[in-house]
N, C-alpha and C. Protein backbone atom coordinates (compact mmCIF):
# COMPACT_ATOMS: atom_id res chain seq x y z
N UNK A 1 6.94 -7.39 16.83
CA UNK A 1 6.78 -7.45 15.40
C UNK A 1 5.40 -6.92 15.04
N UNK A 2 5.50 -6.10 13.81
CA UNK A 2 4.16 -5.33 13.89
C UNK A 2 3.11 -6.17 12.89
N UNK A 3 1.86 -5.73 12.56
CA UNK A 3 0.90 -6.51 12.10
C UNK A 3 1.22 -6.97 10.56
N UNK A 4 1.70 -5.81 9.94
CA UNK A 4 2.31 -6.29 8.51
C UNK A 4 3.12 -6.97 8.51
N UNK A 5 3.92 -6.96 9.19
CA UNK A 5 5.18 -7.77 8.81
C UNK A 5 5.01 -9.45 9.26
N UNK A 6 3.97 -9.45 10.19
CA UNK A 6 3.85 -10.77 10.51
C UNK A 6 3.03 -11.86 9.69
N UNK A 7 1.75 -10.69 9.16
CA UNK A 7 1.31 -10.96 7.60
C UNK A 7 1.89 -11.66 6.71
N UNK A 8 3.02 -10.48 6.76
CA UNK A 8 3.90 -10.57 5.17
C UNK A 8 4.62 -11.82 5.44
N UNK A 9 5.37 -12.33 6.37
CA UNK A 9 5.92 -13.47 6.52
C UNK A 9 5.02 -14.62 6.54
N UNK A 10 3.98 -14.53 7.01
CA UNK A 10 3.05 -15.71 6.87
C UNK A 10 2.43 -15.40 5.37
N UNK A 11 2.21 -14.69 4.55
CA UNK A 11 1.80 -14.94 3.41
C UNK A 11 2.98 -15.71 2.84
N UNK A 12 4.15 -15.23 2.81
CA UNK A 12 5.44 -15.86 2.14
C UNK A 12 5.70 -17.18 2.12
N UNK A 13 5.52 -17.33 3.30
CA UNK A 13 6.01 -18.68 4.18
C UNK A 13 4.36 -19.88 3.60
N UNK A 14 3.33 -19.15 3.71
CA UNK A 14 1.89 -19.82 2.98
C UNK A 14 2.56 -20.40 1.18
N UNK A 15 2.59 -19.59 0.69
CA UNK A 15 2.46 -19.96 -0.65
C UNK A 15 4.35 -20.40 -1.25
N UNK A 16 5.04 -20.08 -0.06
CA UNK A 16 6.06 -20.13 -0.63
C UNK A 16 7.07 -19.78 -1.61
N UNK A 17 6.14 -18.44 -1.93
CA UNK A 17 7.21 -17.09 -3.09
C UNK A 17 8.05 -16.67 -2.24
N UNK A 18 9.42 -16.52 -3.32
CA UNK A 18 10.25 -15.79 -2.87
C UNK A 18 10.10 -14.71 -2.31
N UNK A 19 11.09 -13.78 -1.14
CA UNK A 19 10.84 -12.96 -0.65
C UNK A 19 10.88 -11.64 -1.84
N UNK A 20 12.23 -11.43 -2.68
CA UNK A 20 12.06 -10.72 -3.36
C UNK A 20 10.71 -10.64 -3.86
N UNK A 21 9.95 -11.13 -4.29
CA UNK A 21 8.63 -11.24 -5.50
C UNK A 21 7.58 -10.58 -4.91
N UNK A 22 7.13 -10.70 -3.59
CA UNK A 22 6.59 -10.17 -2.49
C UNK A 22 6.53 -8.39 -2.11
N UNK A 23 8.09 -8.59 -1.66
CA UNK A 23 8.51 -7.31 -0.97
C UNK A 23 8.92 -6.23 -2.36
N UNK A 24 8.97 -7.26 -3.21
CA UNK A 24 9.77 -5.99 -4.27
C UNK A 24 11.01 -5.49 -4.29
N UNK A 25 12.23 -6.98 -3.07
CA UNK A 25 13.11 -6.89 -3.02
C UNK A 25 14.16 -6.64 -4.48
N UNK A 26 15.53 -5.98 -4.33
CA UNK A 26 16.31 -5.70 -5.66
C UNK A 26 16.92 -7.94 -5.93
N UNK A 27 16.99 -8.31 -6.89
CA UNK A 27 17.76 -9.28 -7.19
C UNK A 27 18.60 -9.51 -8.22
N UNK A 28 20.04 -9.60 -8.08
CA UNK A 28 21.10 -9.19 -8.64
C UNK A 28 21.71 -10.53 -8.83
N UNK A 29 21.86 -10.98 -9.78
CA UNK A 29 22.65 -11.53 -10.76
C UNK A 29 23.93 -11.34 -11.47
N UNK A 30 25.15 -11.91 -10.97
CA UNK A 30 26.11 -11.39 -11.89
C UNK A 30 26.78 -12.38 -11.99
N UNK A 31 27.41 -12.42 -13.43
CA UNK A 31 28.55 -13.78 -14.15
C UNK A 31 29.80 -12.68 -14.32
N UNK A 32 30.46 -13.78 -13.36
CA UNK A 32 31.94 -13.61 -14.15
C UNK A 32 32.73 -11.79 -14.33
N UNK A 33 31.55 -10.69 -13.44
CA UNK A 33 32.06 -9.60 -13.50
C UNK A 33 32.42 -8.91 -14.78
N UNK A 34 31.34 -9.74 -15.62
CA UNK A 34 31.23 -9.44 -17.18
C UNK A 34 29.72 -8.65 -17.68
N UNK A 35 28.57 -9.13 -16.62
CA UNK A 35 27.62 -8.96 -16.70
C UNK A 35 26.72 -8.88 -15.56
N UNK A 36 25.68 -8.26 -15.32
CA UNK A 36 24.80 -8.04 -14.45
C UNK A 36 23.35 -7.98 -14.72
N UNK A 37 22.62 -8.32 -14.12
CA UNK A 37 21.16 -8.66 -14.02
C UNK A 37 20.78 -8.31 -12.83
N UNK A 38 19.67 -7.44 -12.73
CA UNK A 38 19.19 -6.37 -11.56
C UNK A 38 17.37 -6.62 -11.84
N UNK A 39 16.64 -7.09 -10.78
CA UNK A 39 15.32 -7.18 -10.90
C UNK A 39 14.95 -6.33 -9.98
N UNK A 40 13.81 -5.61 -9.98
CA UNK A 40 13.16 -4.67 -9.11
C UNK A 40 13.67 -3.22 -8.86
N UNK A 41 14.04 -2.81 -10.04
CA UNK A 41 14.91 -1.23 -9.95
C UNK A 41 13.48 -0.55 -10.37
N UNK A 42 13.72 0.99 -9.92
CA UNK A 42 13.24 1.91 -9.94
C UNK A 42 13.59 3.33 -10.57
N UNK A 43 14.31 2.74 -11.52
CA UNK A 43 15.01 4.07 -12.32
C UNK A 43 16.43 3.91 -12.79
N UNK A 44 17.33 4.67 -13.63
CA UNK A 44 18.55 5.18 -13.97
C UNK A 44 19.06 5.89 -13.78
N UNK A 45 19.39 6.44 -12.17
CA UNK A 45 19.97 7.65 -12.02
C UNK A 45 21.15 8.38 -12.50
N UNK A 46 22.44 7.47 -12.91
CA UNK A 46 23.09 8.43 -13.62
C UNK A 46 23.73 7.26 -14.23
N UNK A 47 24.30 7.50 -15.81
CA UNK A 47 24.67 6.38 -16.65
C UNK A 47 25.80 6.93 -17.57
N UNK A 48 26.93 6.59 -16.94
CA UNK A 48 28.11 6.35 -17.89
C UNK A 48 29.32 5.28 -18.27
N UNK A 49 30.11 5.16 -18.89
CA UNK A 49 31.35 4.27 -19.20
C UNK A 49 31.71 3.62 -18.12
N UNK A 50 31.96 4.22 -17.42
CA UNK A 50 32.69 3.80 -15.94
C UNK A 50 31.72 3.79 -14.43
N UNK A 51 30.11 4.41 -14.40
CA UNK A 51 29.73 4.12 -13.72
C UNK A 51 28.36 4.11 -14.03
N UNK A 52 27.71 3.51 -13.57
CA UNK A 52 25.95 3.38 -13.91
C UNK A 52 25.56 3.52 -11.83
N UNK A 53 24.59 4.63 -12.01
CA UNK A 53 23.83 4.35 -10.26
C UNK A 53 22.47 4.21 -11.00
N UNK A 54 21.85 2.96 -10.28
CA UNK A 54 20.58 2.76 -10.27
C UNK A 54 19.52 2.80 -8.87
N UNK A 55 18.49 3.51 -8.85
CA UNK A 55 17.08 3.78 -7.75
C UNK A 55 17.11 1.97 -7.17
N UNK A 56 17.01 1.94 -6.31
CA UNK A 56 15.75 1.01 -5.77
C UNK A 56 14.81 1.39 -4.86
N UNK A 57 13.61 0.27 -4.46
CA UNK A 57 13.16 0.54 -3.68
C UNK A 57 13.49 1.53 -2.65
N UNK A 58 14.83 0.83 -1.75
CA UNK A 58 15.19 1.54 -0.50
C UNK A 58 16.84 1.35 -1.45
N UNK A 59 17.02 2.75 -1.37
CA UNK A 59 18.49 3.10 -1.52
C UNK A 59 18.83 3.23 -3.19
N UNK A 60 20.08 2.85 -3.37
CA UNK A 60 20.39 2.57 -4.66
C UNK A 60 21.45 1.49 -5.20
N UNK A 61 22.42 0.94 -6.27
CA UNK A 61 23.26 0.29 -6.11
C UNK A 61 24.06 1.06 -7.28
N UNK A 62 25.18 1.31 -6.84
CA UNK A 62 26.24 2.00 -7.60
C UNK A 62 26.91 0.39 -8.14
N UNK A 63 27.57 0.58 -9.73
CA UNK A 63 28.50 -0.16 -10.37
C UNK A 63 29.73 0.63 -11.24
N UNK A 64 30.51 -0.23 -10.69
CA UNK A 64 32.07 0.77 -11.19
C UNK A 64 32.74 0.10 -12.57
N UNK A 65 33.18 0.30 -13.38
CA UNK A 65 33.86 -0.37 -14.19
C UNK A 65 34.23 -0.05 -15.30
N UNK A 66 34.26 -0.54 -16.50
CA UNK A 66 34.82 0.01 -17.86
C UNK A 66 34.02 -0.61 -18.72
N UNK A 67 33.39 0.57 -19.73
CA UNK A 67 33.06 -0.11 -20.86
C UNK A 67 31.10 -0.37 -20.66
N UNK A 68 30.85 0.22 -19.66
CA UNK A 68 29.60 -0.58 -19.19
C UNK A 68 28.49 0.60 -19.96
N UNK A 69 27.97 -0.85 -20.21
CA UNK A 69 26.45 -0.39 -21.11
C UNK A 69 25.43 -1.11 -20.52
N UNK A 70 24.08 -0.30 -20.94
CA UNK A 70 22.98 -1.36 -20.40
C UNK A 70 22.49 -1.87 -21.95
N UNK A 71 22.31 -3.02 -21.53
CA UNK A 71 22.29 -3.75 -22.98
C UNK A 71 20.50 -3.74 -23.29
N UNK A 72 19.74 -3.95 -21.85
CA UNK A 72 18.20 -3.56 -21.98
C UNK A 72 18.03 -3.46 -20.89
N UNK A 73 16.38 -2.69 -21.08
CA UNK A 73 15.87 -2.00 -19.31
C UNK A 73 14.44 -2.00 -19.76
N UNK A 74 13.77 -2.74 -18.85
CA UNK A 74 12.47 -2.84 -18.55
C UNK A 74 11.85 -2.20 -17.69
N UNK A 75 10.43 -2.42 -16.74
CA UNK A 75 9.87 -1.84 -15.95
C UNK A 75 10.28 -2.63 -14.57
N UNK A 76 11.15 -3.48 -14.55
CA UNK A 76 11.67 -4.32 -13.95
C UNK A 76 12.52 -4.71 -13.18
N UNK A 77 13.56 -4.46 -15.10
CA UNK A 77 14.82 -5.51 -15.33
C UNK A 77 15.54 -4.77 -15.95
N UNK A 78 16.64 -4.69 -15.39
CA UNK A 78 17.98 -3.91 -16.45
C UNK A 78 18.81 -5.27 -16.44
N UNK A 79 19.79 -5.26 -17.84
CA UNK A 79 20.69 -5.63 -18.05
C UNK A 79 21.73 -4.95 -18.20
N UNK A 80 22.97 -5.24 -17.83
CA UNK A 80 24.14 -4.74 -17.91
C UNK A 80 25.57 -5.81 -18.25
N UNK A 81 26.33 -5.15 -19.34
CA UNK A 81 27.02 -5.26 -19.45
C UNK A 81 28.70 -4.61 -19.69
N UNK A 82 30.15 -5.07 -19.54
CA UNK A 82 31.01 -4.75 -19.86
C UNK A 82 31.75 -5.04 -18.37
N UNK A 83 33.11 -4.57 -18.02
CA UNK A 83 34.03 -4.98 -17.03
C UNK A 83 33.53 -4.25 -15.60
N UNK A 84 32.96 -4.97 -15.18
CA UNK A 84 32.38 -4.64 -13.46
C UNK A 84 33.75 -5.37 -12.25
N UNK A 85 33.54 -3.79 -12.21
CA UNK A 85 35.21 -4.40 -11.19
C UNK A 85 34.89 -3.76 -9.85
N UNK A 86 33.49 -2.95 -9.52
CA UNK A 86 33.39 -2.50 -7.92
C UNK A 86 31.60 -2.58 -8.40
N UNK A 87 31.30 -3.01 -7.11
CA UNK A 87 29.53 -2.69 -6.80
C UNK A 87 29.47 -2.41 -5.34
N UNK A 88 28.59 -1.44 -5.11
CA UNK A 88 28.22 -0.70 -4.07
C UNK A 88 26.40 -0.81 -3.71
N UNK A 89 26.47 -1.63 -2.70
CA UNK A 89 24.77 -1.02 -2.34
C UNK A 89 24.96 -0.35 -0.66
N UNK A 90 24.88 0.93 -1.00
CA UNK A 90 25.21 2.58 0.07
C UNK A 90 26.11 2.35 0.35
N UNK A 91 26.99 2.63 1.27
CA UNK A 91 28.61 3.18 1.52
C UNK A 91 29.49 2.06 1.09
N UNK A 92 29.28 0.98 1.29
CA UNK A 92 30.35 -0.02 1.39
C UNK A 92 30.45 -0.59 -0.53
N UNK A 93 31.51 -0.74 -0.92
CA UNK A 93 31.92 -1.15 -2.40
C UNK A 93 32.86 -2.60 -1.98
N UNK A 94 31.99 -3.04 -2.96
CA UNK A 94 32.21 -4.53 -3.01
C UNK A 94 33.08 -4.88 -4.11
N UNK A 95 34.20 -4.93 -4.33
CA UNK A 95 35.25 -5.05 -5.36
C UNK A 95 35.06 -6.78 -6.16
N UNK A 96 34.90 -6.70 -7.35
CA UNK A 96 34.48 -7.57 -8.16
C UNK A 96 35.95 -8.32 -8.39
């Protein structure tokens, strides 16, 4: 294990923040496949009706569905809403 990372776990593990908050991990929130909440994005890569791809850190997360809007987007935080019926973070789609 290399010097950062052993750091980074002992800072975590010290103060007891979440890992996301730290690392700048993505944290995803979703109700009911009605709505979504995404912390730690890095952009809007492509945005329509049926699919929204968003940047992260490492990779991206594709959402499939109907109707989907982002309702707000921060430096942060996107919100999303409308019928989420597939999510994808890289190859594999996770059917809602």
């Amino acid at each position: 294990m290399g010097i950062k990372k052993r750091f980074t776990d002992r800072f975590i593990n010290t103060f007891g923040l979440p890992p996301e908050v730290i690392l700048k991990l993505p944290l995803i929130m979703m109700v009911g496949g009605k709505s979504l909440i995404l912390e730690n994005h890095r952009g809007v890569l492509e945005y329509g009706r049926e699919r929204i791809r968003i940047r992260l850190q490492k990779g991206e997360i594709l959402l499939i569905g109907r109707n989907l809007v982002i309702e707000s987007i921060s430096d942060e935080e996107i919100q999303i809403r409308g019928e989420i019926t597939g999510l994808s973070l890289g190859e594999e789609v996770i059917q809602a």
